[in-house]
C-alpha atoms as a PDB file:
ATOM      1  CA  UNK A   1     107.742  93.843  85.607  1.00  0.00           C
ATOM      2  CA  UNK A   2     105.228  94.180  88.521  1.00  0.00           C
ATOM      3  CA  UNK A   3     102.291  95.127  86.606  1.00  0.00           C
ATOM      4  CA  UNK A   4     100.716  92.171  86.059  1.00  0.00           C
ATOM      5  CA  UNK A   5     100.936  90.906  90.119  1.00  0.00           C
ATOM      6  CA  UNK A   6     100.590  94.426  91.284  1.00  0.00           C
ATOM      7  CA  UNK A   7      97.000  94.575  89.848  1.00  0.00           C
ATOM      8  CA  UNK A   8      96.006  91.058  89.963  1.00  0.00           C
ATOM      9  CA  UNK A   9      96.310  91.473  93.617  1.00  0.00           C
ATOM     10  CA  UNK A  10      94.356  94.186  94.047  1.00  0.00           C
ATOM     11  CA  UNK A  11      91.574  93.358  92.004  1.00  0.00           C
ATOM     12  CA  UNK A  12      91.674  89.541  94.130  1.00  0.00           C
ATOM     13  CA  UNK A  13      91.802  91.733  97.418  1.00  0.00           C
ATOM     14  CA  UNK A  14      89.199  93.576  96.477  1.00  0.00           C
ATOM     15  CA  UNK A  15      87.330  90.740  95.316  1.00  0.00           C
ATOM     16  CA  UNK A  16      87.714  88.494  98.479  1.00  0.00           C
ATOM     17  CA  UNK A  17      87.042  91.812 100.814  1.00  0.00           C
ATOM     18  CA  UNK A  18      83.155  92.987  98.701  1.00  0.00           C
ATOM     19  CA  UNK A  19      82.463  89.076  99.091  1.00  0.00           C
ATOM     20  CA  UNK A  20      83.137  88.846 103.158  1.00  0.00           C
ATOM     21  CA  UNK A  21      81.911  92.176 103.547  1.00  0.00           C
ATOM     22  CA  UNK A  22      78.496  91.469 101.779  1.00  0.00           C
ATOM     23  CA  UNK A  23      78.253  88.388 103.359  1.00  0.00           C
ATOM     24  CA  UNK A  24      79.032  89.547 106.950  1.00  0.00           C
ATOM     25  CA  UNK A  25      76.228  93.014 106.017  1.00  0.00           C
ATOM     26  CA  UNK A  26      73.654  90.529 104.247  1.00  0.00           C
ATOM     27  CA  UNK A  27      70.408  90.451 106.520  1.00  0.00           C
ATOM     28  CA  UNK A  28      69.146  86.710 107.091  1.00  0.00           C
ATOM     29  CA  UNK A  29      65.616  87.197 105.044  1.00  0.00           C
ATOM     30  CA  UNK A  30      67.925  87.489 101.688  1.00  0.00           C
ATOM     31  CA  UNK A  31      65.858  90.353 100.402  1.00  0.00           C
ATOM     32  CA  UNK A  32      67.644  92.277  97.934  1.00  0.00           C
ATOM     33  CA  UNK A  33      65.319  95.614  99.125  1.00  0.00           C
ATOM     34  CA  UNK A  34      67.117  95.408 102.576  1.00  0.00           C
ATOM     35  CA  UNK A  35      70.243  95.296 100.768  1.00  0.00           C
ATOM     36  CA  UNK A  36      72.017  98.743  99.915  1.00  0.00           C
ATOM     37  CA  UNK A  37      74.845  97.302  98.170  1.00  0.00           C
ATOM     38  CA  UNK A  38      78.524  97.389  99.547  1.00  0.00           C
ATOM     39  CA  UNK A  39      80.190  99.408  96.452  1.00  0.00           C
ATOM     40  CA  UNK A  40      78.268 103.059  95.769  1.00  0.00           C
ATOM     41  CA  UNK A  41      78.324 104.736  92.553  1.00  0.00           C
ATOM     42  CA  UNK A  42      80.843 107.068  94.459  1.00  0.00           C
ATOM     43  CA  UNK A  43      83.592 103.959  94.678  1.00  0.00           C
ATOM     44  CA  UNK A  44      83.210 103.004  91.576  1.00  0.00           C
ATOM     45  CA  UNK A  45      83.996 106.360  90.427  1.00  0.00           C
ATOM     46  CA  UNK A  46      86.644 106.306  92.762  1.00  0.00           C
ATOM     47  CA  UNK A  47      87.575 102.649  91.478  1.00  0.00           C
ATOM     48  CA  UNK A  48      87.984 104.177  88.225  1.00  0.00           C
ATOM     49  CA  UNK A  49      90.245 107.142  89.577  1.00  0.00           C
ATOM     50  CA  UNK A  50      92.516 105.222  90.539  1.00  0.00           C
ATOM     51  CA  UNK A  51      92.846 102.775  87.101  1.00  0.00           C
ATOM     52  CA  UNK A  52      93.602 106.060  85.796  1.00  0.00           C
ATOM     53  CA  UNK A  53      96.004 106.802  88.169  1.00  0.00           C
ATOM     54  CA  UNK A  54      97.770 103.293  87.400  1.00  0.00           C
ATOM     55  CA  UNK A  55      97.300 103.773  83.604  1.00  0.00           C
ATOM     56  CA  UNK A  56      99.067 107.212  84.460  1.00  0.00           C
ATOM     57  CA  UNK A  57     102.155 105.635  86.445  1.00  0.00           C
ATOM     58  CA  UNK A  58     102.951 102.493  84.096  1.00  0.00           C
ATOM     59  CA  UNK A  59     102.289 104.319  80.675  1.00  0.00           C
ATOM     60  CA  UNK A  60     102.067 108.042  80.228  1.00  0.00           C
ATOM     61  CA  UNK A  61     104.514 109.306  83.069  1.00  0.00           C
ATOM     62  CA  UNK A  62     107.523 106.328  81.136  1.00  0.00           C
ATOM     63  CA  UNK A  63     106.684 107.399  77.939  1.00  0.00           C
ATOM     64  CA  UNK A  64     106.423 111.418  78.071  1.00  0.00           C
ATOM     65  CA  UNK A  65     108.030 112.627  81.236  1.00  0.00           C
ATOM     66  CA  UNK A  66     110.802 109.727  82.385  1.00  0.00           C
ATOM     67  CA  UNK A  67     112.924 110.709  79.233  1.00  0.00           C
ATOM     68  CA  UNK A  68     113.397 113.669  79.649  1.00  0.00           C
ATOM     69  CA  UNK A  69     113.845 113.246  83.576  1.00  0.00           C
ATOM     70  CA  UNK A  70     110.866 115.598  84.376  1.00  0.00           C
ATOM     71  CA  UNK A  71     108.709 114.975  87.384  1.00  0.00           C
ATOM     72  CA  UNK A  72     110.444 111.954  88.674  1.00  0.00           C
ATOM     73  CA  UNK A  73     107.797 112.560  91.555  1.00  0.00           C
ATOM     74  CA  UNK A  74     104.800 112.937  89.647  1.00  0.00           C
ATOM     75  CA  UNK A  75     103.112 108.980  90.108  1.00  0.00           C
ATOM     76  CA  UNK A  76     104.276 108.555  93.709  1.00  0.00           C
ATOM     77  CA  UNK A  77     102.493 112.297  94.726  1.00  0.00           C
ATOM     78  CA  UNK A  78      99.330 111.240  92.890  1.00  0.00           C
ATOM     79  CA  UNK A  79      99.377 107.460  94.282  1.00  0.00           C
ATOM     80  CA  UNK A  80      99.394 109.568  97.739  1.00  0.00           C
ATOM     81  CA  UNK A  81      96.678 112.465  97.169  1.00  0.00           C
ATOM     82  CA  UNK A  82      94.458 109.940  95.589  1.00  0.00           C
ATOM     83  CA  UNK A  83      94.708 107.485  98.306  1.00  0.00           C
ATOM     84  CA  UNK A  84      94.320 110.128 101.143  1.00  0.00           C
ATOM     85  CA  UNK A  85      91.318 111.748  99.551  1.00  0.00           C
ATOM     86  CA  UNK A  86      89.665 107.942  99.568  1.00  0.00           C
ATOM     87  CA  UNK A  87      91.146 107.142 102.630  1.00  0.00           C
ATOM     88  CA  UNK A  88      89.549 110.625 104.299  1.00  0.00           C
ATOM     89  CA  UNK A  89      85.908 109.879 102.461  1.00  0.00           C
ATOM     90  CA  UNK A  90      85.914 106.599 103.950  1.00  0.00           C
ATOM     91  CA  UNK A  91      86.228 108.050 107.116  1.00  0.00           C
ATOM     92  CA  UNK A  92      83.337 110.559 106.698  1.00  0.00           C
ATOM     93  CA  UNK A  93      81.197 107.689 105.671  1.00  0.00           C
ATOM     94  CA  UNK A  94      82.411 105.193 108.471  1.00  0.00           C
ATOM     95  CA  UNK A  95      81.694 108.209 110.976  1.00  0.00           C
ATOM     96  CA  UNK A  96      78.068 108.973 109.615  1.00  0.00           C
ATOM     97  CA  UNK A  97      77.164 105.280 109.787  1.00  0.00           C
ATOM     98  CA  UNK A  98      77.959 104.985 113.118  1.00  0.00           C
ATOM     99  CA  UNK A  99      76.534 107.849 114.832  1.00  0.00           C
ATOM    100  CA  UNK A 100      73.637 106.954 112.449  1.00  0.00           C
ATOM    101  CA  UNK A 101      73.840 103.606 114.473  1.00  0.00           C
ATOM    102  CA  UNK A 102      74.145 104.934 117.432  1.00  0.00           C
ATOM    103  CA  UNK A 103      70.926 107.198 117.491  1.00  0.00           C
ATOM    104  CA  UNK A 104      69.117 103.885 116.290  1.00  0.00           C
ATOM    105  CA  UNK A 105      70.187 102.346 119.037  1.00  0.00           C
ATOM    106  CA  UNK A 106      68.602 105.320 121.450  1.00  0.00           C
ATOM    107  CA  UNK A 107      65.521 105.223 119.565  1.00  0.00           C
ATOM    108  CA  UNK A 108      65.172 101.579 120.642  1.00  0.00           C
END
């Protein structure tokens, strides 16, 4: 029943959030060499992940496992691992930009 608003808003978050980002990162010169892009091939393989994941909970786990009341658990423990690995690598690469900013800024 959710489906359909459940991933229309995350695809219009994400949407709205890679368009203020890039605008807010975007140098004034426009050059697209400056520009390293917001998404990396890593988040959209991570992107993917978890459209697998959400294929996963709405259609396998209903059809194969709900039945037969097996692993009632199952979606809501790989929402969580999946989300907390890409929660964690965002982190790491939040960390390494700034201290990467930081020893610019000590160069200078």
């Amino acid at each position: 029943e959710e489906l359909l608003l459940k991933v229309s808003s995350f695809l219009l978050f994400l949407s709205f959030a890679v368009f203020l980002l890039e605008r807010a990162t975007t140098d004034n010169s426009g050059s697209k060499e400056t520009q390293a892009g917001l998404i990396t091939k890593v988040d959209k393989a991570w992107l993917c992940v978890l459209g697998i994941v959400l294929v996963f909970m709405e259609v396998v786990h209903p059809l194969l496992l709900k039945p037969y009341d097996r692993m009632e658990f199952l979606p809501l423990m790989a929402t969580s691992v999946v989300c907390a690995i890409g929660l964690v690598w965002c982190w790491i690469q939040s960390g390494i930009k700034m201290v990467a900013s930081v020893e610019h800024a000590l160069v200078i």
